[in-house]
C-alpha atoms as a PDB file:
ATOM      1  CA  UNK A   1      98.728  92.769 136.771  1.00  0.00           C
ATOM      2  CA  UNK A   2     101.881  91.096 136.847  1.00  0.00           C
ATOM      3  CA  UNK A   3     104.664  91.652 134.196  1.00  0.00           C
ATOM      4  CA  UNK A   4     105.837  88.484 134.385  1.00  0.00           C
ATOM      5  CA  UNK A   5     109.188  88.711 134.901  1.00  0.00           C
ATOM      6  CA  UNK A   6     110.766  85.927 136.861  1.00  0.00           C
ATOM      7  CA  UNK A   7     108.663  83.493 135.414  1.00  0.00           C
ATOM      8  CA  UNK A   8     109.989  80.498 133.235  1.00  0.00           C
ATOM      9  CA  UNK A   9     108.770  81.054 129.630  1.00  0.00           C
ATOM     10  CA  UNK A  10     107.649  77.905 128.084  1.00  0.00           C
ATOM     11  CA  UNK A  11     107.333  77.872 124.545  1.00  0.00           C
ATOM     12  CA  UNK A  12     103.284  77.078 123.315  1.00  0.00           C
ATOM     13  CA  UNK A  13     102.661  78.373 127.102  1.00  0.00           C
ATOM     14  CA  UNK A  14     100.958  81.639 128.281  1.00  0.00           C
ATOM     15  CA  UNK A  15     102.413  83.305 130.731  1.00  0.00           C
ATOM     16  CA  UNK A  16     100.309  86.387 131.552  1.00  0.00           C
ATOM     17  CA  UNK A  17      97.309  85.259 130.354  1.00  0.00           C
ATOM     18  CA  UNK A  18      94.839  81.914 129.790  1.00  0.00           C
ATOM     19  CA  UNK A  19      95.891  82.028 126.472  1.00  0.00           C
ATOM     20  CA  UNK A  20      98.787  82.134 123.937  1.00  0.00           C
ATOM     21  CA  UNK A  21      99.141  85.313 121.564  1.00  0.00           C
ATOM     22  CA  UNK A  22      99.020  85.624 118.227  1.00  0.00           C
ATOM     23  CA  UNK A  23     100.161  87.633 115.442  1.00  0.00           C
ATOM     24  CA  UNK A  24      97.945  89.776 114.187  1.00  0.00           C
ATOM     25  CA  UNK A  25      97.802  92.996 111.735  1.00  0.00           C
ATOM     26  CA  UNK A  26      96.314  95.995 111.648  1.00  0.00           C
ATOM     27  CA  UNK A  27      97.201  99.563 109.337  1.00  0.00           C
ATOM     28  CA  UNK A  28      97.852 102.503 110.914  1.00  0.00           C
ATOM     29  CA  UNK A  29      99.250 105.907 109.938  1.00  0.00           C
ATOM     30  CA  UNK A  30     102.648 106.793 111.306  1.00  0.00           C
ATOM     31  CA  UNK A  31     101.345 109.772 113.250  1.00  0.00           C
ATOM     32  CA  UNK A  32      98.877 107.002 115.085  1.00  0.00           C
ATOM     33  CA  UNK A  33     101.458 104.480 115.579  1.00  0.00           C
ATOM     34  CA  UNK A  34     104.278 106.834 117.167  1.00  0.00           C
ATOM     35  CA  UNK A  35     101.529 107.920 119.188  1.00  0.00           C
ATOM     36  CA  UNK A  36     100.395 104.244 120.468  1.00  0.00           C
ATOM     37  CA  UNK A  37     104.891 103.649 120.743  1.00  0.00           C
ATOM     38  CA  UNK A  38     104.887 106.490 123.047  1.00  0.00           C
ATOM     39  CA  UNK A  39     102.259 105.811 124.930  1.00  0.00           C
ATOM     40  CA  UNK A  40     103.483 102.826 125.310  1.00  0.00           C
ATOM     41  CA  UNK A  41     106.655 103.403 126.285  1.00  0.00           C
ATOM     42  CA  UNK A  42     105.262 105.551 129.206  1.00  0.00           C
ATOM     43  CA  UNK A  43     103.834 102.868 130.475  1.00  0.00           C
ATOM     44  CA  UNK A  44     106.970 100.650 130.042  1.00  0.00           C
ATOM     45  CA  UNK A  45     105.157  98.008 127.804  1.00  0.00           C
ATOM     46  CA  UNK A  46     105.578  96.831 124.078  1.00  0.00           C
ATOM     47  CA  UNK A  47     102.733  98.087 121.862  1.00  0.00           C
ATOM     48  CA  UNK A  48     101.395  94.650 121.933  1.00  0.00           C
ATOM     49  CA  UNK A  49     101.419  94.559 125.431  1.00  0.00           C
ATOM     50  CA  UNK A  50      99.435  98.080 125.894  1.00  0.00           C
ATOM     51  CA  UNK A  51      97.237  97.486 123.338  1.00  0.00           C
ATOM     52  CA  UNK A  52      95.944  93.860 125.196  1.00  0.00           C
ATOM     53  CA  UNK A  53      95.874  95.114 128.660  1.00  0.00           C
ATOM     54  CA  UNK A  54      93.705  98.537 127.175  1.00  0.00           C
ATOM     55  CA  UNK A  55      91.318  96.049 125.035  1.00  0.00           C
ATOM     56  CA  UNK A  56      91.318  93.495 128.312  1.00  0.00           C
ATOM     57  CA  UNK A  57      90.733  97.397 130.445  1.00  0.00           C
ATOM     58  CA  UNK A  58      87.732  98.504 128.319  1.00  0.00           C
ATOM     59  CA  UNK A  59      85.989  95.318 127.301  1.00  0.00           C
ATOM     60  CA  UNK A  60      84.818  94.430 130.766  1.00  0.00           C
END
């Protein structure tokens, strides 16, 4: 999938996807959430990023 980069961004426009994001919340413990930065950040995405493409990955 792309990354994006080189595109325009439009503001109220998705650019990876067929629809805008959202912020949403969820509770985590710190060992969890270092753990989900890392692994992450081996991937070079943001957390939010990760976590969409691995929910987009898993529901299908």
């Amino acid at each position: 999938m792309s990354t994006g980069k080189g595109k325009k961004r439009v503001k109220n426009q998705p650019v990876l996807y067929n629809e805008l994001k959202k912020v949403h919340g969820i509770s985590l413990t710190d060992s969890s959430w270092n753990k989900l930065k890392d692994m992450a950040q081996t991937e070079g995405l943001s957390v939010s990023e990760y976590v969409e493409r691995w929910l987009r990955d898993t529901a299908d």
